[in-house]
N, C-alpha and C. Protein backbone atom coordinates (compact mmCIF):
# COMPACT_ATOMS: atom_id res chain seq x y z
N UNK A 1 -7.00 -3.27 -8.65
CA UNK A 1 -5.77 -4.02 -8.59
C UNK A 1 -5.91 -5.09 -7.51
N UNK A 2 -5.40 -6.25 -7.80
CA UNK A 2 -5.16 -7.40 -6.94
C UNK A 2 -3.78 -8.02 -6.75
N UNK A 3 -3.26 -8.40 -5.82
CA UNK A 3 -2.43 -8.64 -5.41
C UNK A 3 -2.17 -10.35 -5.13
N UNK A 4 -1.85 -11.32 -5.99
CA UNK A 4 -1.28 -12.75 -5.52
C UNK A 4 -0.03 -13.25 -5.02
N UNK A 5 -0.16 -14.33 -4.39
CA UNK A 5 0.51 -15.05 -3.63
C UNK A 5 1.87 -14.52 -4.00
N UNK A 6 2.26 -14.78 -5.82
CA UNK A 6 3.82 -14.81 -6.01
C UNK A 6 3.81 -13.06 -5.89
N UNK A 7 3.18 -11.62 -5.59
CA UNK A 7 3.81 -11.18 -5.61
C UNK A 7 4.50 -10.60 -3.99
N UNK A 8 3.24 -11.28 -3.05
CA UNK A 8 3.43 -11.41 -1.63
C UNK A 8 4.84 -11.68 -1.24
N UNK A 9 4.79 -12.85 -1.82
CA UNK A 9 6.02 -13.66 -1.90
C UNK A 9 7.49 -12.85 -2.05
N UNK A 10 7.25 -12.43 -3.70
CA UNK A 10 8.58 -11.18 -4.09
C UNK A 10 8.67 -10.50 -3.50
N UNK A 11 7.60 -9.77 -2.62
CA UNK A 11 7.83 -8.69 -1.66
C UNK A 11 9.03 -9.14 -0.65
N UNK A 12 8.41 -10.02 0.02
CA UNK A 12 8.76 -10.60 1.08
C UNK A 12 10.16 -10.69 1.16
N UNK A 13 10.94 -11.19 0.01
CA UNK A 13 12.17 -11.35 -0.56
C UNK A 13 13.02 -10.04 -0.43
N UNK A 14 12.38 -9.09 -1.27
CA UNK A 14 12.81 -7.81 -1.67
C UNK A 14 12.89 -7.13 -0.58
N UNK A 15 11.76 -6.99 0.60
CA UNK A 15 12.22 -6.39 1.99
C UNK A 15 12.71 -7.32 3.21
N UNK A 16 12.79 -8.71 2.81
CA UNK A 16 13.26 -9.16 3.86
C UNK A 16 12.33 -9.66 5.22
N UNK A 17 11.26 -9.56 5.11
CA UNK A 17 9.59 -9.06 5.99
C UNK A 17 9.25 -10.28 5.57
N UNK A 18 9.82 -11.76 6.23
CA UNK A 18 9.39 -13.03 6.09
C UNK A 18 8.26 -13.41 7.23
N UNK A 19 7.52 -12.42 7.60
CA UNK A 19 6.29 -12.69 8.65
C UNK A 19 5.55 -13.67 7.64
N UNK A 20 5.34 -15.03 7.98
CA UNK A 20 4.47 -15.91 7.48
C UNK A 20 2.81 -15.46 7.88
N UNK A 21 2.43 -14.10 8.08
CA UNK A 21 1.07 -13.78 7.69
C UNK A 21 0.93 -13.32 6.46
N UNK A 22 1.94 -12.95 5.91
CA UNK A 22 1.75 -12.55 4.38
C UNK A 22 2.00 -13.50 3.00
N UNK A 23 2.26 -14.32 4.16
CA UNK A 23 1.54 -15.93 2.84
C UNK A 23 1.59 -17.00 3.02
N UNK A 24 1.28 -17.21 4.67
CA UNK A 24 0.98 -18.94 5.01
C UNK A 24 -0.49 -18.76 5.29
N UNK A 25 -1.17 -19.26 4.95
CA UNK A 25 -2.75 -19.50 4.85
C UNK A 25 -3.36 -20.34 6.42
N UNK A 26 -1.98 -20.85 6.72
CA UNK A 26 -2.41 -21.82 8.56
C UNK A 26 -2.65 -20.31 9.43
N UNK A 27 -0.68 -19.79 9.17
CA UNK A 27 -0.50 -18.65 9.98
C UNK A 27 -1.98 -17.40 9.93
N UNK A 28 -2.16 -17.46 8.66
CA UNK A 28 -3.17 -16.30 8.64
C UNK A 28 -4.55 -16.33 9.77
N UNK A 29 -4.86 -17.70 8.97
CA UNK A 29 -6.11 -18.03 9.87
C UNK A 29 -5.94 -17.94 11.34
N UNK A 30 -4.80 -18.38 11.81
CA UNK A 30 -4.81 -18.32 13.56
C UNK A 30 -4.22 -17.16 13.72
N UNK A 31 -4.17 -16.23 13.14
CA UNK A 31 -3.73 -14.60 13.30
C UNK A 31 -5.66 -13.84 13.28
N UNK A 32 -6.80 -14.34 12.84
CA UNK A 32 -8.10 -14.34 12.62
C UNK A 32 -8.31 -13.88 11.34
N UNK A 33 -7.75 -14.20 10.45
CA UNK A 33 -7.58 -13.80 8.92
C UNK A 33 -8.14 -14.68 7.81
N UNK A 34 -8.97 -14.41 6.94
CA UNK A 34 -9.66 -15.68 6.42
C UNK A 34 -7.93 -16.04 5.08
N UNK A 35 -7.21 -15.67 4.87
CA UNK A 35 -6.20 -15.61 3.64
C UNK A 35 -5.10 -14.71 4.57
N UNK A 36 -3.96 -14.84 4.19
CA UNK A 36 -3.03 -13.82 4.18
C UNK A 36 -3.31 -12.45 3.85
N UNK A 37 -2.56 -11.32 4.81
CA UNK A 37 -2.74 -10.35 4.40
C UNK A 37 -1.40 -9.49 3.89
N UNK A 38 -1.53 -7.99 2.93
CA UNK A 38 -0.58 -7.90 2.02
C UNK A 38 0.56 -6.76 3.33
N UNK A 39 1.34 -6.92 2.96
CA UNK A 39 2.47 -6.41 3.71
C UNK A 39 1.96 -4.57 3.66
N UNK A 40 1.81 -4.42 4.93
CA UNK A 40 1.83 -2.90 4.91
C UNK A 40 2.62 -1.96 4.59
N UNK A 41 3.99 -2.15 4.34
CA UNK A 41 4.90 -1.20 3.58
C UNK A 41 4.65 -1.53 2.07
N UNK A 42 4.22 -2.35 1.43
CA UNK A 42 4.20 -2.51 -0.05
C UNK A 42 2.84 -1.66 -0.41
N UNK A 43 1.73 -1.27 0.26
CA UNK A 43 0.60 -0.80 -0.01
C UNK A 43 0.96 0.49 0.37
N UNK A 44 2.40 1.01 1.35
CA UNK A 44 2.25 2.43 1.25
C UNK A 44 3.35 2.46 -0.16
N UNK A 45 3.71 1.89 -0.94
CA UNK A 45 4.84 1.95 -1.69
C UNK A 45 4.13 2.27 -3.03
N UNK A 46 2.93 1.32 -3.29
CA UNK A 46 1.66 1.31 -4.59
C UNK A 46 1.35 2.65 -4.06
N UNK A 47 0.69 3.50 -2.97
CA UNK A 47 0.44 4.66 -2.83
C UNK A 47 1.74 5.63 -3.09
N UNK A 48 2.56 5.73 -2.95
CA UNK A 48 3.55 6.57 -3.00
C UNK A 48 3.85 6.36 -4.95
N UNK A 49 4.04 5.48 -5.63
CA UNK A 49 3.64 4.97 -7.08
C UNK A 49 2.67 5.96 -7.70
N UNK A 50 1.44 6.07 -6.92
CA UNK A 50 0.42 6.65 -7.62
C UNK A 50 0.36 7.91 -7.54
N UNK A 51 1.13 8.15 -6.04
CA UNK A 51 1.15 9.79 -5.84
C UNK A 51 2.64 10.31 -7.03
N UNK A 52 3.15 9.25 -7.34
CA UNK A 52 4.23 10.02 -8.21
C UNK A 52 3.98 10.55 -10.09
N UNK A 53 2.88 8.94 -9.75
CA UNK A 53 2.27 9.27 -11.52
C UNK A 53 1.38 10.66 -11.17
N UNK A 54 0.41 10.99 -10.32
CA UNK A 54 -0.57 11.89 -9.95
C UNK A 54 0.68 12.94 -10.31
N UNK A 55 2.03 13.29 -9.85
CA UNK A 55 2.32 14.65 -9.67
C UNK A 55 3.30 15.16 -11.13
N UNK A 56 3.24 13.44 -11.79
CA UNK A 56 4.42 13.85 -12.88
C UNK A 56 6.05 13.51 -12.03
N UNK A 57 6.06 12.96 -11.42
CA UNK A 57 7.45 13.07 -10.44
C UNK A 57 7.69 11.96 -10.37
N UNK A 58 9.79 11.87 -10.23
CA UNK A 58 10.38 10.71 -9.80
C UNK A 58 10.31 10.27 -8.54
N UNK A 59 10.93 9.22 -8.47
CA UNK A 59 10.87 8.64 -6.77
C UNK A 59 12.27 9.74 -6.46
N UNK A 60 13.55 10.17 -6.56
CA UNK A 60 14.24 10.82 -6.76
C UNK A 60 13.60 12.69 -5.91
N UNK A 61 13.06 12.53 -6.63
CA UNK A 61 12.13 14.12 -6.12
C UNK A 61 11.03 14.01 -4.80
N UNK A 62 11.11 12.91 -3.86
CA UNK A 62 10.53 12.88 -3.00
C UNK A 62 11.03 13.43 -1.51
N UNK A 63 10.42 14.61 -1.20
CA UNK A 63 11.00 15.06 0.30
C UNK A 63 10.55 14.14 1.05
N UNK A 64 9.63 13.98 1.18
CA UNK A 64 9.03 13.32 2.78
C UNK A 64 7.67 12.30 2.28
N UNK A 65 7.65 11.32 2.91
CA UNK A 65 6.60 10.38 2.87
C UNK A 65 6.09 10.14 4.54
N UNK A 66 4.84 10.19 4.77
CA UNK A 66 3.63 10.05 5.98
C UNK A 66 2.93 8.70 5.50
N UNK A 67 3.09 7.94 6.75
CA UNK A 67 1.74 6.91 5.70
C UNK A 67 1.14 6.45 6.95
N UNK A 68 -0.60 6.01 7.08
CA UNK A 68 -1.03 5.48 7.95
C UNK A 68 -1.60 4.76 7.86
N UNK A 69 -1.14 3.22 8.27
CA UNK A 69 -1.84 1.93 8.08
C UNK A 69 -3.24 1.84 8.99
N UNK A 70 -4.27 1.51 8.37
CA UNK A 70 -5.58 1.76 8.96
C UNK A 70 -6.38 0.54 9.46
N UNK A 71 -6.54 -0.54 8.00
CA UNK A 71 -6.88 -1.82 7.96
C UNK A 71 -5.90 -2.59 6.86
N UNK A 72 -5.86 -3.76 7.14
CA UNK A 72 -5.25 -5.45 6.64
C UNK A 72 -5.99 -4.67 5.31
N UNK A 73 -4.91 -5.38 4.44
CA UNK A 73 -5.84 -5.91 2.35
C UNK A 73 -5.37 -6.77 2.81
N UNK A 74 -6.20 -8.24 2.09
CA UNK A 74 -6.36 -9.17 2.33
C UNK A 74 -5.49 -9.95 0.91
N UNK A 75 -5.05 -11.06 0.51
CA UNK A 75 -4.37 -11.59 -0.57
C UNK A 75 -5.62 -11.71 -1.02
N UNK A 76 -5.55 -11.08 -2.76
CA UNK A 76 -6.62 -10.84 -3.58
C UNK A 76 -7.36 -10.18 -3.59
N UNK A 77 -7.84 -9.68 -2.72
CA UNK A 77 -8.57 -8.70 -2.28
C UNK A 77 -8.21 -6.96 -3.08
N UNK A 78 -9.60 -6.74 -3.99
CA UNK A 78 -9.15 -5.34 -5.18
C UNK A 78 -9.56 -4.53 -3.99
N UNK A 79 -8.30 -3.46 -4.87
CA UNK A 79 -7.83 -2.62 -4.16
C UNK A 79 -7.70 -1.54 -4.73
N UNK A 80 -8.11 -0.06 -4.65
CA UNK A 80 -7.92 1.04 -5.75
C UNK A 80 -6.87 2.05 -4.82
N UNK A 81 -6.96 3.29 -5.61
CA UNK A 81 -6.05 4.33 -5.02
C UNK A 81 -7.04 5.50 -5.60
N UNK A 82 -7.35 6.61 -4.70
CA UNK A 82 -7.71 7.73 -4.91
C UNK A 82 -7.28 9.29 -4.26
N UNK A 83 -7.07 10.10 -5.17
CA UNK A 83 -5.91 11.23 -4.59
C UNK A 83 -7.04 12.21 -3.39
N UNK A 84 -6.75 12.22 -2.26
CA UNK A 84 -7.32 13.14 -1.70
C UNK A 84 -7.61 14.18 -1.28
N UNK A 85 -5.98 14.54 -1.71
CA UNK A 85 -5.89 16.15 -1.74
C UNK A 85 -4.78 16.22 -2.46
N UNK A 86 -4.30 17.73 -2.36
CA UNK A 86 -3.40 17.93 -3.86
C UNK A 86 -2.86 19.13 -3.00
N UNK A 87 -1.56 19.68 -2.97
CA UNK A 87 -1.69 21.03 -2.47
C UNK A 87 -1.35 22.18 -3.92
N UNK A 88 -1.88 23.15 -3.82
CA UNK A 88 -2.04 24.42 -4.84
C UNK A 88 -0.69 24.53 -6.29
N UNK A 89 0.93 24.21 -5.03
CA UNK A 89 1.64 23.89 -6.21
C UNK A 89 2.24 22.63 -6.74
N UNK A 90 1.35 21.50 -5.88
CA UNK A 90 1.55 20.39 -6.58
C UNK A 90 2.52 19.83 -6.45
N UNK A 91 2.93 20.04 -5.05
CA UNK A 91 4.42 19.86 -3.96
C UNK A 91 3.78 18.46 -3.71
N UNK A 92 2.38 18.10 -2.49
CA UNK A 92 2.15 17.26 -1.95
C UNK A 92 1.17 16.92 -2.15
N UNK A 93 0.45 15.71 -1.72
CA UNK A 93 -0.61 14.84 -2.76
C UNK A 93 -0.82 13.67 -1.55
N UNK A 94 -2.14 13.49 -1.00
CA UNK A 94 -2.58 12.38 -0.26
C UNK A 94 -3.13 11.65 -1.12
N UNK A 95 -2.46 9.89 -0.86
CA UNK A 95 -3.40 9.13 -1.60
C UNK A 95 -3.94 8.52 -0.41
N UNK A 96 -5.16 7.69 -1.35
CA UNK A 96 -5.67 6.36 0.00
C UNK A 96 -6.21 5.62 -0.88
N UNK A 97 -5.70 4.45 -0.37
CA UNK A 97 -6.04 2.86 -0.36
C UNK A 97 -6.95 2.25 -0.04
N UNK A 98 -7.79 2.09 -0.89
CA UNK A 98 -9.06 1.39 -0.55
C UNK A 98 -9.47 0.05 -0.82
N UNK A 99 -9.95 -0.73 0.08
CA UNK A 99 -10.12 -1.78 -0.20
C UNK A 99 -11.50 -2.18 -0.76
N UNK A 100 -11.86 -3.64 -1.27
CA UNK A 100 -13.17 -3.27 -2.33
C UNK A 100 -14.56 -2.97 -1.33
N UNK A 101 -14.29 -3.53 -0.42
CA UNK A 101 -15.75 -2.74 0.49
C UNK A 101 -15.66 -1.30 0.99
N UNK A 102 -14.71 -1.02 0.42
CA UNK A 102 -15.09 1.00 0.34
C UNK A 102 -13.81 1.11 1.53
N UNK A 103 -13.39 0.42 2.88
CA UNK A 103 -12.93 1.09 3.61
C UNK A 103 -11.90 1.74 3.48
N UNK A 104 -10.97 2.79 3.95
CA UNK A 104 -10.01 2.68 3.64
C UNK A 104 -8.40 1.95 4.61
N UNK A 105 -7.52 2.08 3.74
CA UNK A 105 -6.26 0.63 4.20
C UNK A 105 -5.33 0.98 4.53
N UNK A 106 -5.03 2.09 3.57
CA UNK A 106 -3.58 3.12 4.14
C UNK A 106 -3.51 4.71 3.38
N UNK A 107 -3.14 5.53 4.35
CA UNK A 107 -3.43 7.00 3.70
C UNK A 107 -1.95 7.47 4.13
N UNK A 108 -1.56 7.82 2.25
CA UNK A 108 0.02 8.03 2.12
C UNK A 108 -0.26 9.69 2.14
N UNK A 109 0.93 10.35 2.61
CA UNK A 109 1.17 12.01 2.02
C UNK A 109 2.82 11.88 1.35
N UNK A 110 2.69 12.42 0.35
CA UNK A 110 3.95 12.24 -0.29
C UNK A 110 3.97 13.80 -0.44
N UNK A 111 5.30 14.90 -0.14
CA UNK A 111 5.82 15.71 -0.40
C UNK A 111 7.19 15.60 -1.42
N UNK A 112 6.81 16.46 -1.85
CA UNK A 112 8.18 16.95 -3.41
C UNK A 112 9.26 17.72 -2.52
N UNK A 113 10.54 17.87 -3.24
CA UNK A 113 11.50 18.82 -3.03
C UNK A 113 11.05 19.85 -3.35
């Protein structure tokens, strides 16, 4: 998955999080950024997304969300999600965010009711 400008943008709108590093290309660079980078609550939000398809579950059925921003995704920059753990009854579920050079970006724990 990749992430462009207009949806940086919608984010931005939708939370209100008008930091011009997440899509002025001047700002980025003198922040040491080669592009804008993607808003760190929207990448724990795609993780919390994936942990809900992973469990069969609504956003509705969520007790508790953990998330830890690690490194910047960069605008455009692919990006996957992989589950890292699971617990036995399928209450809670770590995802992580990886960016395409393997590192990882943000590691969500999503717990069920």
């Amino acid at each position: 998955m990749k992430l462009d400008l207009k949806q940086l943008v919608m984010y931005a709108g939708a939370s209100q999080d008008f930091n011009e590093i997440h899509y002025n290309f001047d700002v980025a660079k003198k922040a040491g950024f080669s592009r804008p980078i993607v808003h760190g609550m929207l990448t724990m939000a795609l993780c919390i997304k994936e942990a809900l398809k992973n469990l069969n579950a609504k956003p509705q059925d969520i007790k508790k969300v953990k998330a830890r921003f690690i490194n910047p995704i960069l605008l455009e920059e692919d990006i996957n999600f992989e589950i890292k753990e699971e617990s036995p009854d399928k209450k809670i579920v770590i995802v992580i965010c990886k960016k395409e050079n393997g590192e990882t970006a943000t590691e969500c724990k999503v717990e069920l009711k």
